[in-house]
C-alpha atoms as a PDB file:
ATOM      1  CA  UNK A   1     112.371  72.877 120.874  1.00  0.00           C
ATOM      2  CA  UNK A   2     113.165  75.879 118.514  1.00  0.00           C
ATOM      3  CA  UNK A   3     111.561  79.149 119.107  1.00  0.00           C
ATOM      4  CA  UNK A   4     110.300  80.784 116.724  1.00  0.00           C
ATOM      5  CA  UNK A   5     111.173  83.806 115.343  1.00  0.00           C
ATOM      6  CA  UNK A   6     108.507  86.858 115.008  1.00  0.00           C
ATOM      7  CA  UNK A   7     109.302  89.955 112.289  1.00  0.00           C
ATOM      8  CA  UNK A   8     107.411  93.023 112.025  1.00  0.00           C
ATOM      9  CA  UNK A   9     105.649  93.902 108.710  1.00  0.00           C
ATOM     10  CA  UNK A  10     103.703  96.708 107.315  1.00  0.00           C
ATOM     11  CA  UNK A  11     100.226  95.671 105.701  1.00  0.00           C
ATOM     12  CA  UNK A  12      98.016  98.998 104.275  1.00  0.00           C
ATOM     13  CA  UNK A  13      99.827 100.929 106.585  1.00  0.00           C
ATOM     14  CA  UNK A  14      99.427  99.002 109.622  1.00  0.00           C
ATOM     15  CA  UNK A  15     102.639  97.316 111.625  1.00  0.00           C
ATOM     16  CA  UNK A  16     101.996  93.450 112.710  1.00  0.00           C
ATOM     17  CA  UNK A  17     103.827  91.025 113.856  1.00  0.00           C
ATOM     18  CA  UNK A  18     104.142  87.708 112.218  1.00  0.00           C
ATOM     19  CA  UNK A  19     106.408  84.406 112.179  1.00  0.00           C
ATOM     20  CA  UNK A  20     109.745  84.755 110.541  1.00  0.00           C
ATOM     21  CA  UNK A  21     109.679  82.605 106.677  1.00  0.00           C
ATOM     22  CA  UNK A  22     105.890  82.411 106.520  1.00  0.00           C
ATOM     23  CA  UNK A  23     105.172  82.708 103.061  1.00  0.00           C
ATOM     24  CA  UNK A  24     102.529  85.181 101.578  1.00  0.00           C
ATOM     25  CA  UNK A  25     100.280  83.275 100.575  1.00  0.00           C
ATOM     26  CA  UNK A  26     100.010  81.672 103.935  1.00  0.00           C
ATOM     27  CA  UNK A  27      99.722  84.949 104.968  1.00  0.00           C
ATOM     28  CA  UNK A  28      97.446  85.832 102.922  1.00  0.00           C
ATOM     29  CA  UNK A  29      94.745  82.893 103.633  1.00  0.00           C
ATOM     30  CA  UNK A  30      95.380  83.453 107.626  1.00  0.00           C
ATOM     31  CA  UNK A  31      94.197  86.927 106.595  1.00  0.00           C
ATOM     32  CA  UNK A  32      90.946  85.146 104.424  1.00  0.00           C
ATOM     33  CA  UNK A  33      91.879  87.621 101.691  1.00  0.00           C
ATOM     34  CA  UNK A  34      90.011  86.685  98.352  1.00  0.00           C
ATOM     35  CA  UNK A  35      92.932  86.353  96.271  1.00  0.00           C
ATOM     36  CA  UNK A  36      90.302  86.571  92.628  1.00  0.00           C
ATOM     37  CA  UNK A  37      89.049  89.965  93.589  1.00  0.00           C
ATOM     38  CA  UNK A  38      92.538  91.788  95.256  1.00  0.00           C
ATOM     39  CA  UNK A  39      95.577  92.956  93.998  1.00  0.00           C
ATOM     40  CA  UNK A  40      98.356  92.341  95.870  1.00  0.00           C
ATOM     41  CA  UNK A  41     101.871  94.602  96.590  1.00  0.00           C
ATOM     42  CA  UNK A  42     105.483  93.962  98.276  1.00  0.00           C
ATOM     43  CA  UNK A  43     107.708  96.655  98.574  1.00  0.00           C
ATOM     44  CA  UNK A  44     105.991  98.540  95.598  1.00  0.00           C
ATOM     45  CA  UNK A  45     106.017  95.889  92.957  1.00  0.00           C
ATOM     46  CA  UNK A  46     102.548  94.382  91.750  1.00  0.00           C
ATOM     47  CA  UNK A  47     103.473  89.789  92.601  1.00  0.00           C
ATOM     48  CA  UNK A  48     101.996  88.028  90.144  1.00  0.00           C
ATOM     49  CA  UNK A  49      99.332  86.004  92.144  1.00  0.00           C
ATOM     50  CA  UNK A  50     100.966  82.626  90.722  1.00  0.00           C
ATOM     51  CA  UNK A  51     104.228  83.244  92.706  1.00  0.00           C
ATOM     52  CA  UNK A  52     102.561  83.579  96.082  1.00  0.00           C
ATOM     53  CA  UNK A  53     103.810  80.723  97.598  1.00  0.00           C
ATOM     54  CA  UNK A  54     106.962  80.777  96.578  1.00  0.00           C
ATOM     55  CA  UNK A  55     108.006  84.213  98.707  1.00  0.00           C
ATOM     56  CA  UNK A  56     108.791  83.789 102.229  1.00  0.00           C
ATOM     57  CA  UNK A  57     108.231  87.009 104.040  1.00  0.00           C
ATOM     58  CA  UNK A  58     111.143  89.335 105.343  1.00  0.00           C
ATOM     59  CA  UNK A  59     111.171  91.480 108.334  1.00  0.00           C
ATOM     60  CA  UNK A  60     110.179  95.318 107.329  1.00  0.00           C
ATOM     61  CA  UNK A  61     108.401  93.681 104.280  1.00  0.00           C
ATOM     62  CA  UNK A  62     105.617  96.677 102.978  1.00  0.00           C
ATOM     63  CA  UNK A  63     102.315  94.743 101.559  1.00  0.00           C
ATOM     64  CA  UNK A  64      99.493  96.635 100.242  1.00  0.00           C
ATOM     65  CA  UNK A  65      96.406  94.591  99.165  1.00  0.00           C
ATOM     66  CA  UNK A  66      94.070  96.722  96.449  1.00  0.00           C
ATOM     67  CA  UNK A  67      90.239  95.679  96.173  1.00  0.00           C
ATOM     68  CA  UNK A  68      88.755  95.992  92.964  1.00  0.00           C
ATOM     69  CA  UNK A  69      85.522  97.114  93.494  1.00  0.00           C
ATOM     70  CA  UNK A  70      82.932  96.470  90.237  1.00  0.00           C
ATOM     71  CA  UNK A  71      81.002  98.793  88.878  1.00  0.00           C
ATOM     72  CA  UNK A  72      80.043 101.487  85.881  1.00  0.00           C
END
């Protein structure tokens, strides 16, 4: 049986430790993140939310997830 490999990544600041080639928007659902109401960062470049599931997650990876928050 093949072990699997853990990375660290940064999410808002925070290290944690998740499975080597998960992709984000696994991630990102194990989280229960509302994808329609967040905005979503890797390494300081806005990912268009279409692309999610086609990025696999790299050790020292830097995600920052943005609320919008409504209002006037």
């Amino acid at each position: 049986m093949k072990k699997i490999k853990k990375i660290k990544i940064k999410i808002n600041g925070k290290f944690s430790t998740i499975n080597e080639n998960l992709s984000l928007l696994i991630f990102l659902k194990q989280l229960e993140i509302p994808l329609k109401k967040v905005a979503i960062e890797l390494n300081q470049e806005i990912i268009d939310k279409k692309k999610l599931n086609n990025i696999n997650l790299k050790k020292n990876d830097n995600i920052e997830i943005v609320h919008f928050i409504g209002g006037g």
